[in-house]
Protein backbone atom coordinates (compact mmCIF):
# COMPACT_ATOMS: atom_id res chain seq x y z
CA UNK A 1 157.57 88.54 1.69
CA UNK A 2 161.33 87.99 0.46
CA UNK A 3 162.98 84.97 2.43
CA UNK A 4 165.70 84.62 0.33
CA UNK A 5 167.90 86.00 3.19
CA UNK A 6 167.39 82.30 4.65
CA UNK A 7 169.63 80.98 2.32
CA UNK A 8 172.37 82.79 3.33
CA UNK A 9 175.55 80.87 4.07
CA UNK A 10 177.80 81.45 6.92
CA UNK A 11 180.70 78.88 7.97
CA UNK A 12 179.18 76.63 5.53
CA UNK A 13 175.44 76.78 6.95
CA UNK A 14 171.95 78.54 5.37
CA UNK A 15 170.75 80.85 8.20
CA UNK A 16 167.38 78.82 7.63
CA UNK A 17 169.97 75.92 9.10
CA UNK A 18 171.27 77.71 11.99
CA UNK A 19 167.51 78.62 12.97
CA UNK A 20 166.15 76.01 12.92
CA UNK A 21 169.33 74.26 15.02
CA UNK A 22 168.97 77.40 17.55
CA UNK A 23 165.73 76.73 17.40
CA UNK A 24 166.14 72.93 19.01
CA UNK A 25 168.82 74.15 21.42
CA UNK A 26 166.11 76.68 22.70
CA UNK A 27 163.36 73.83 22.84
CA UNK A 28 165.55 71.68 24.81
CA UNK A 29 166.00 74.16 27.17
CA UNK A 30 162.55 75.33 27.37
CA UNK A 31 161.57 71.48 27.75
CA UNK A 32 164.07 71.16 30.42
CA UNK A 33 162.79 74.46 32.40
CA UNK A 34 158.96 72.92 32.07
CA UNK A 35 160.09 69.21 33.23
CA UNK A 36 161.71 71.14 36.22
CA UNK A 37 158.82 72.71 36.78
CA UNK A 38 156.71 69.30 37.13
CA UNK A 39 158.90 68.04 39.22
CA UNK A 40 159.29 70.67 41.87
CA UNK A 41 155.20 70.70 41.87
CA UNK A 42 153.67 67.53 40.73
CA UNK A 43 156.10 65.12 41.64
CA UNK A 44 157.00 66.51 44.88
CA UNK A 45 152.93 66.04 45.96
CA UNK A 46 153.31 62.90 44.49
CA UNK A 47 156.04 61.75 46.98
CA UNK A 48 154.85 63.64 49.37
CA UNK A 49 151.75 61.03 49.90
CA UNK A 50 154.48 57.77 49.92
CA UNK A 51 155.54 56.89 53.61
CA UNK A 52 159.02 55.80 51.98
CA UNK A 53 161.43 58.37 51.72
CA UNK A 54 163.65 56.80 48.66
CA UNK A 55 160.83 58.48 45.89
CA UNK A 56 162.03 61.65 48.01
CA UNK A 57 165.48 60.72 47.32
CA UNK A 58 165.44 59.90 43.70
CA UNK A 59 163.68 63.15 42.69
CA UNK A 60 165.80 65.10 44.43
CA UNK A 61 168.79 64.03 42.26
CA UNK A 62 167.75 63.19 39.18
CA UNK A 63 165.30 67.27 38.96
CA UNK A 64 168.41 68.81 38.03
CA UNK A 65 170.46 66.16 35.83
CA UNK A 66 167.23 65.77 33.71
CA UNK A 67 166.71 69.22 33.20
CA UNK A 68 170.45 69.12 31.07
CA UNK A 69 169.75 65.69 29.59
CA UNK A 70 166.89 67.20 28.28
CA UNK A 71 169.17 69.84 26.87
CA UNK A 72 172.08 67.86 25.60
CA UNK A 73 169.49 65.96 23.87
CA UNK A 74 168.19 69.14 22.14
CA UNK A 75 171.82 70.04 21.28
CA UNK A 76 172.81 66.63 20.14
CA UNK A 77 169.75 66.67 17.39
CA UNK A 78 170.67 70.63 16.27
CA UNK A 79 174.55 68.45 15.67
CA UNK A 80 172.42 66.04 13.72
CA UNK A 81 170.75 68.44 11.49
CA UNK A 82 173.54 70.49 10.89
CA UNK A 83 175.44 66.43 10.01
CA UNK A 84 178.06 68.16 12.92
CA UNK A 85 178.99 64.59 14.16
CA UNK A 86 182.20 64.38 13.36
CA UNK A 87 185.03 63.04 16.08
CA UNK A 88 185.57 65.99 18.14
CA UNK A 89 181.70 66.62 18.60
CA UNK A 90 181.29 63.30 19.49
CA UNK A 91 183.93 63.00 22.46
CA UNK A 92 182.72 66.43 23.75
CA UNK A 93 179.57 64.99 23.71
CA UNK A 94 180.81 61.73 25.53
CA UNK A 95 182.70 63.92 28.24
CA UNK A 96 179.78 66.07 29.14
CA UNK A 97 177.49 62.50 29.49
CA UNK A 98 180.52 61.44 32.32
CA UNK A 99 180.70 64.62 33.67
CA UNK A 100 176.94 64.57 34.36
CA UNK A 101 176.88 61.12 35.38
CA UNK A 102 179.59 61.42 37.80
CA UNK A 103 177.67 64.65 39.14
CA UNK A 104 174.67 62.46 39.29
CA UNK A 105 176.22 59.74 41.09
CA UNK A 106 177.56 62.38 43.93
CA UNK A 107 174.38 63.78 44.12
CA UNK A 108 172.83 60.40 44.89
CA UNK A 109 175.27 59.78 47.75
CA UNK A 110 174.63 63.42 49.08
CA UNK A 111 171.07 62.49 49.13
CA UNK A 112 170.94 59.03 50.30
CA UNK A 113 173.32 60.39 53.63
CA UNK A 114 170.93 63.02 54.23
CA UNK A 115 167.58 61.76 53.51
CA UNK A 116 168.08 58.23 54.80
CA UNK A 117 171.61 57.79 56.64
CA UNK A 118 171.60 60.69 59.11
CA UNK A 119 167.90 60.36 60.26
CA UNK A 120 169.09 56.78 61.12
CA UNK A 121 171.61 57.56 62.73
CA UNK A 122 169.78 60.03 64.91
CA UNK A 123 167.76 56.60 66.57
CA UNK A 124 170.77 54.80 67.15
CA UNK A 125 172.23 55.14 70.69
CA UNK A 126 175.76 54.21 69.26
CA UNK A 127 178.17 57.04 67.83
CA UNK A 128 179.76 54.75 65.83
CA UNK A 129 177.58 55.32 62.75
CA UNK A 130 177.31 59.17 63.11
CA UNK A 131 181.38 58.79 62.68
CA UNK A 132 181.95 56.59 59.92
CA UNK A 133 179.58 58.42 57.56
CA UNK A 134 181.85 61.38 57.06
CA UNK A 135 184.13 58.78 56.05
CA UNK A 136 182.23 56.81 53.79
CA UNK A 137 180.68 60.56 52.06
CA UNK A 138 184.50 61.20 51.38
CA UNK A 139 185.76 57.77 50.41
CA UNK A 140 182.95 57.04 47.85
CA UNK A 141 182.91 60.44 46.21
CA UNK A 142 186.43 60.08 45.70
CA UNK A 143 185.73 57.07 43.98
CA UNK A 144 182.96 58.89 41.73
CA UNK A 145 186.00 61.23 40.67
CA UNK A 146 188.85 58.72 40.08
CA UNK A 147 186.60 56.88 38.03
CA UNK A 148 184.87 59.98 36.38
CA UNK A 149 189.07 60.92 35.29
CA UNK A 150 189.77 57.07 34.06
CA UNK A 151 186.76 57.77 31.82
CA UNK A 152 187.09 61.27 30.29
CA UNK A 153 190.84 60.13 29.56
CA UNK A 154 189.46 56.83 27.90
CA UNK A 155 187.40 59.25 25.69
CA UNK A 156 190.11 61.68 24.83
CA UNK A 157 192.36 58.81 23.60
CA UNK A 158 194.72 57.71 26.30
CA UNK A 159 195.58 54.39 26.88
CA UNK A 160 193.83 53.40 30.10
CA UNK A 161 195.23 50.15 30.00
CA UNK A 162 198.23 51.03 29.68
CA UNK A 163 197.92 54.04 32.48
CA UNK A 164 196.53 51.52 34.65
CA UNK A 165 199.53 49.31 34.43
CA UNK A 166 201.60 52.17 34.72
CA UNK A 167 199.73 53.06 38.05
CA UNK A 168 200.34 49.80 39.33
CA UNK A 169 204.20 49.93 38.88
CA UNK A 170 203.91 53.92 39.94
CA UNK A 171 202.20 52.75 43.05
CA UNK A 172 204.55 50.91 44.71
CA UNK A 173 207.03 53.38 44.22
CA UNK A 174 204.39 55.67 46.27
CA UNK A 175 203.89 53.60 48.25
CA UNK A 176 207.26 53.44 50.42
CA UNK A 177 206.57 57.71 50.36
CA UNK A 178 202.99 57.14 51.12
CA UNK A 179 203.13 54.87 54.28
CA UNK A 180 202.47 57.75 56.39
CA UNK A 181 198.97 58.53 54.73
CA UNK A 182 198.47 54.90 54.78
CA UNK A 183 199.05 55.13 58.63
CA UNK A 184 196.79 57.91 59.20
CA UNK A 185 193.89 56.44 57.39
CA UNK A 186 194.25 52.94 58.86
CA UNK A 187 194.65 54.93 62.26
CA UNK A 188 191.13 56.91 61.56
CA UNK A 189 189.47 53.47 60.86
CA UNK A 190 190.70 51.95 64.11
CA UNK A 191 189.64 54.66 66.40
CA UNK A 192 186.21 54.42 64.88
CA UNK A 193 186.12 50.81 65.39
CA UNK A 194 187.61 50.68 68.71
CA UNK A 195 185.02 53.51 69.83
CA UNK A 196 188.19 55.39 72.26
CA UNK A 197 186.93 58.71 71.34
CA UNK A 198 184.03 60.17 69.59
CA UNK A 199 182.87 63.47 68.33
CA UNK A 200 182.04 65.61 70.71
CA UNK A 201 184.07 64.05 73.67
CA UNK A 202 186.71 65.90 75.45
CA UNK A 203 190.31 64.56 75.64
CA UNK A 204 193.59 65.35 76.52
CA UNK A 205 196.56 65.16 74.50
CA UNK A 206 199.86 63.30 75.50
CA UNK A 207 202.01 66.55 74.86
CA UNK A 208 198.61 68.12 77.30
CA UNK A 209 196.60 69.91 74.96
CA UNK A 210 192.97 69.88 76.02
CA UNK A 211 189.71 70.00 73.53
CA UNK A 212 186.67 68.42 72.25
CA UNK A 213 186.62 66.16 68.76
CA UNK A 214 185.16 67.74 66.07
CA UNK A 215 185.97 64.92 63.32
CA UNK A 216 187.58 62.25 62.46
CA UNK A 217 188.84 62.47 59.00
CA UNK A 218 190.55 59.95 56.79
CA UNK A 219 194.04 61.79 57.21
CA UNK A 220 193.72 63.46 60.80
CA UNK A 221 191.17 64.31 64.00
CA UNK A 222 190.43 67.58 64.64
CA UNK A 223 190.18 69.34 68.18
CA UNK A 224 188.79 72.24 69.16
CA UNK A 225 190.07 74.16 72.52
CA UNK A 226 188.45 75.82 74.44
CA UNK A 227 190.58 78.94 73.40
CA UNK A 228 188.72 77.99 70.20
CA UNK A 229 191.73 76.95 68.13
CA UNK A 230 191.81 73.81 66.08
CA UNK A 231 194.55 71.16 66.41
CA UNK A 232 195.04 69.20 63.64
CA UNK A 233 196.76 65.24 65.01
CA UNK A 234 197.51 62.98 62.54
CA UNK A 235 195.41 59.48 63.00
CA UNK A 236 198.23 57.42 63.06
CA UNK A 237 199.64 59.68 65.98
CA UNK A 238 196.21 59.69 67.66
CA UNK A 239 196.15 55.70 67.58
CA UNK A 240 199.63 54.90 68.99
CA UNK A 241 199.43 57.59 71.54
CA UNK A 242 197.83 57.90 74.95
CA UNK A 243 194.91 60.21 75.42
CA UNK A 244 192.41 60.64 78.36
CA UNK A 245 189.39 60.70 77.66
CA UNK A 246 186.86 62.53 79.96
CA UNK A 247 183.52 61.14 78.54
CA UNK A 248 184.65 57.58 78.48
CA UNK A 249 183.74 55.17 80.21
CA UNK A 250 180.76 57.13 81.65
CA UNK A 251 179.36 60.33 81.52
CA UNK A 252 180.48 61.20 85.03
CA UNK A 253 183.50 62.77 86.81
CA UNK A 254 185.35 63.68 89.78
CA UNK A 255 186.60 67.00 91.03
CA UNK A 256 189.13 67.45 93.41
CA UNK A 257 189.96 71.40 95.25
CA UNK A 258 192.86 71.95 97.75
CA UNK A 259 193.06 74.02 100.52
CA UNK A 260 194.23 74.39 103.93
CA UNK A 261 193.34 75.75 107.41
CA UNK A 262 195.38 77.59 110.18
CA UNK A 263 196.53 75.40 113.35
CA UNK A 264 194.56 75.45 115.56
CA UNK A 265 191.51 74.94 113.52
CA UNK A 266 189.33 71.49 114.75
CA UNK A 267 190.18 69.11 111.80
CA UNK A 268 186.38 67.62 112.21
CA UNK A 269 184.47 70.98 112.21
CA UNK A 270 186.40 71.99 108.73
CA UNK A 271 185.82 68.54 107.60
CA UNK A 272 181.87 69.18 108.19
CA UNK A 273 181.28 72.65 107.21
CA UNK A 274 183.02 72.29 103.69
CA UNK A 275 181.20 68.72 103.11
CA UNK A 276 177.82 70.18 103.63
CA UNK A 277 178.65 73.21 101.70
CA UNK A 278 179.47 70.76 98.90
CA UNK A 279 176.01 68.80 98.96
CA UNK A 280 174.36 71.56 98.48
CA UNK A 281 175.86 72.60 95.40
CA UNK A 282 173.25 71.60 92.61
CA UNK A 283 176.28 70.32 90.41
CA UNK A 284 177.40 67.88 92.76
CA UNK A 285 176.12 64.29 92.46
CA UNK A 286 173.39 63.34 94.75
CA UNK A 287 174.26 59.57 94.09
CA UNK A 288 175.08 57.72 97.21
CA UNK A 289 178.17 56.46 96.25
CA UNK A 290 179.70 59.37 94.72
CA UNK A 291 178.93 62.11 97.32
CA UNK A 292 180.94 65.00 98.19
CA UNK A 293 183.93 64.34 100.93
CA UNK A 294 186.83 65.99 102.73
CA UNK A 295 190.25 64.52 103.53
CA UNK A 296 192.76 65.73 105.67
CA UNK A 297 195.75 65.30 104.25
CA UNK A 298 199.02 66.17 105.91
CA UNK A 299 199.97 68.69 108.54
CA UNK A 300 202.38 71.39 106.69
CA UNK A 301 205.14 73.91 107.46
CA UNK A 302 202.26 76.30 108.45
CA UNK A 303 198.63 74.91 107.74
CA UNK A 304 196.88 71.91 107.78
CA UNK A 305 196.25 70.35 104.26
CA UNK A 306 193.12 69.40 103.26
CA UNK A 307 191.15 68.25 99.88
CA UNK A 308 187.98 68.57 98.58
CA UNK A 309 186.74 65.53 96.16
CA UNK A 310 183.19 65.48 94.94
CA UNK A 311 181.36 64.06 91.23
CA UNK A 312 179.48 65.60 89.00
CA UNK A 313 177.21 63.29 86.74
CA UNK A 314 178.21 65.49 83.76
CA UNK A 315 181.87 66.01 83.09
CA UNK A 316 181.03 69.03 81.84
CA UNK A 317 180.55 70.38 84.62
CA UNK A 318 183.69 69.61 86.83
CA UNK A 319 185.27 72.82 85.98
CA UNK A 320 182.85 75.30 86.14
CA UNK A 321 182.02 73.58 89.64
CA UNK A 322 185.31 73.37 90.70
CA UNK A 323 185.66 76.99 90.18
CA UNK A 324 181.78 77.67 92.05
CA UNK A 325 183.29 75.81 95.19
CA UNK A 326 186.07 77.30 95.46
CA UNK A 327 184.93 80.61 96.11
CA UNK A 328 182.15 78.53 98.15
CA UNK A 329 185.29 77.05 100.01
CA UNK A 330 186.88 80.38 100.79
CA UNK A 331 183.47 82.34 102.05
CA UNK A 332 182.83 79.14 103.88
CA UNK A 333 185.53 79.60 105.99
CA UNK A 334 185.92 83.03 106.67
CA UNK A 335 182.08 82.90 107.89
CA UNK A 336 182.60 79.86 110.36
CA UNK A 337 186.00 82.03 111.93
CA UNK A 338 188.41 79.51 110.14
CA UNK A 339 191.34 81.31 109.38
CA UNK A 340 193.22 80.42 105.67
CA UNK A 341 196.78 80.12 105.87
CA UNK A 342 199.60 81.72 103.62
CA UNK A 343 203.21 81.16 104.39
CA UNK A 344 204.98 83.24 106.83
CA UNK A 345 208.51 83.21 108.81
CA UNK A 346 208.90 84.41 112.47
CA UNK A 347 212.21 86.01 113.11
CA UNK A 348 214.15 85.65 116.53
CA UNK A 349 216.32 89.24 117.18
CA UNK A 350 218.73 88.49 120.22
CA UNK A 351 218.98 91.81 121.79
């Protein structure tokens, strides 16, 4: 058989050369696929039999990252062989090593949040910790990039130093323009520490926008409404402004329902048939010291003014009880032969 076809050159290269360097890139790969393999199989029974769950952790970011090790390793020796390690191979070669160790390093902090972090978090009573770990996933993969940019720009041939110094100068130029990011993250950190909201609880607005938290990010909160539209407040605005807060300092909340009876209605009876129609409401608290009760309040142009106050142990539930007993309120009255008011005007015509 005639293999004098191998020694061929193209580009400089004997195609016995470029096989044989194909031939390692495909090896690495194939190596890679098989060490993926074991890993997904071997080593997850392995872990599976530990009662820690950092062996969990580790495989689970260093499967993938290996698997292209593996494979820069078989394209770094096909360079070798084909003596391709000259300067420009070399710092691609460098950039792809920070590229995957950056990717690595997020990984890792994607893994330790989920595996480790949030199952924590979930046997804690405090929010506190179920907050600040959006902000740390953030803040330290943004660290992973800055540095992961320093580095590639070392290896291409820029003056780091010298950027660095730059940066310095640069950044307290910014800094005057960047107060107001400054603001909003130092904002985000003190609401988290001082614990005045927390995701999930429902607030009101100064300029009266209602909704629940969603997040707490390092530039702004977001709040959903209940018309399911998100409102975006900047931290620092959030911080130096005053909110109510229905969830804090306890769970519980009071309800409150206007309404008003004829003249001649007996004060007392009204009084008694809309306080037992409260108690039994099953949203109403049952606790002795926040039961249900009816005021009279004043005597007006043409009723008499009442209002209904009762808790609920739930916040939650103020409004959709609120809107029960009204209707309650209304068929209450009309059954017991209470007449409801509306405003009318009797005019004398002297004949």
């Amino acid at each position: 058989m005639n293999l004098d076809f191998l020694y061929q050159t193209f580009f400089g290269y004997t195609i016995q050369d470029l096989l044989i360097a194909i031939g390692l890139l495909v090896a690495g790969y194939v190596v890679g696929k098989i060490v993926y393999y074991l890993f997904k199989t071997v080593g997850r029974k392995l872990t599976a039999k530990t009662k820690t769950d950092l062996d969990d952790v580790l495989l689970d970011v260093i499967e993938e990252p290996i698997v292209v090790i593996i494979f820069l390793t078989g394209a770094y020796s096909a360079a070798i062989y084909l003596k391709m390690q000259d300067r420009f191979f070399s710092v691609i070669l460098k950039m792809a090593v920070i590229i995957l160790l950056s990717w690595t390093a997020i990984r890792l902090v994607n893994a330790i949040i989920e595996k480790i972090l949030i199952p924590l978090t979930k046997k804690t009573k405090s929010d506190f910790d179920d907050q600040i770990i959006p902000l740390f996933s953030k803040g330290s993969k943004t660290v992973i990039v800055i540095l992961a940019l320093i580095m590639l720009l070392d290896v291409v041939g820029f003056d780091v130093t010298a950027l660095v110094a730059g940066a310095g100068i640069i950044g307290l130029a910014l800094a005057f323009a960047a107060q107001e990011t400054v603001s909003n993250l130092f904002g985000g950190v003190s609401l988290l520490l001082d614990k005045s909201i927390r995701l999930g609880d429902k607030i009101k607005l100064e300029s009266g926008e209602v909704g629940i938290v969603d997040e707490v990010g390092l530039r702004s909160t977001r709040i959903r409404t209940y018309s399911n539209e998100t409102i975006l407040v900047p931290n620092s605005i959030m911080a130096n402004s005053k909110i109510v807060n229905f969830a804090q300092p306890n769970s519980f909340g009071r309800g409150e329902i206007k309404f008003g009876a004829v003249y001649g209605s007996d004060p007392e009876k009204v009084i008694k048939i809309i306080t037992d129609l409260m108690k039994r409401n099953p949203n109403t608290s049952k606790h002795k010291d926040r039961e249900p009760k009816v005021e009279m309040l004043s005597m007006g142009d043409f009723s008499l003014n009442f209002t209904a106050k009762f808790w609920c142990d739930d916040y939650t539930q103020i409004w959709p009880t609120e809107r029960e007993l009204t209707i309650e309120i209304y068929n209450g009255l009309n059954k017991n032969k209470i007449g409801i008011p509306f405003p009318t005007q009797t005019v004398y015509l002297k004949k």
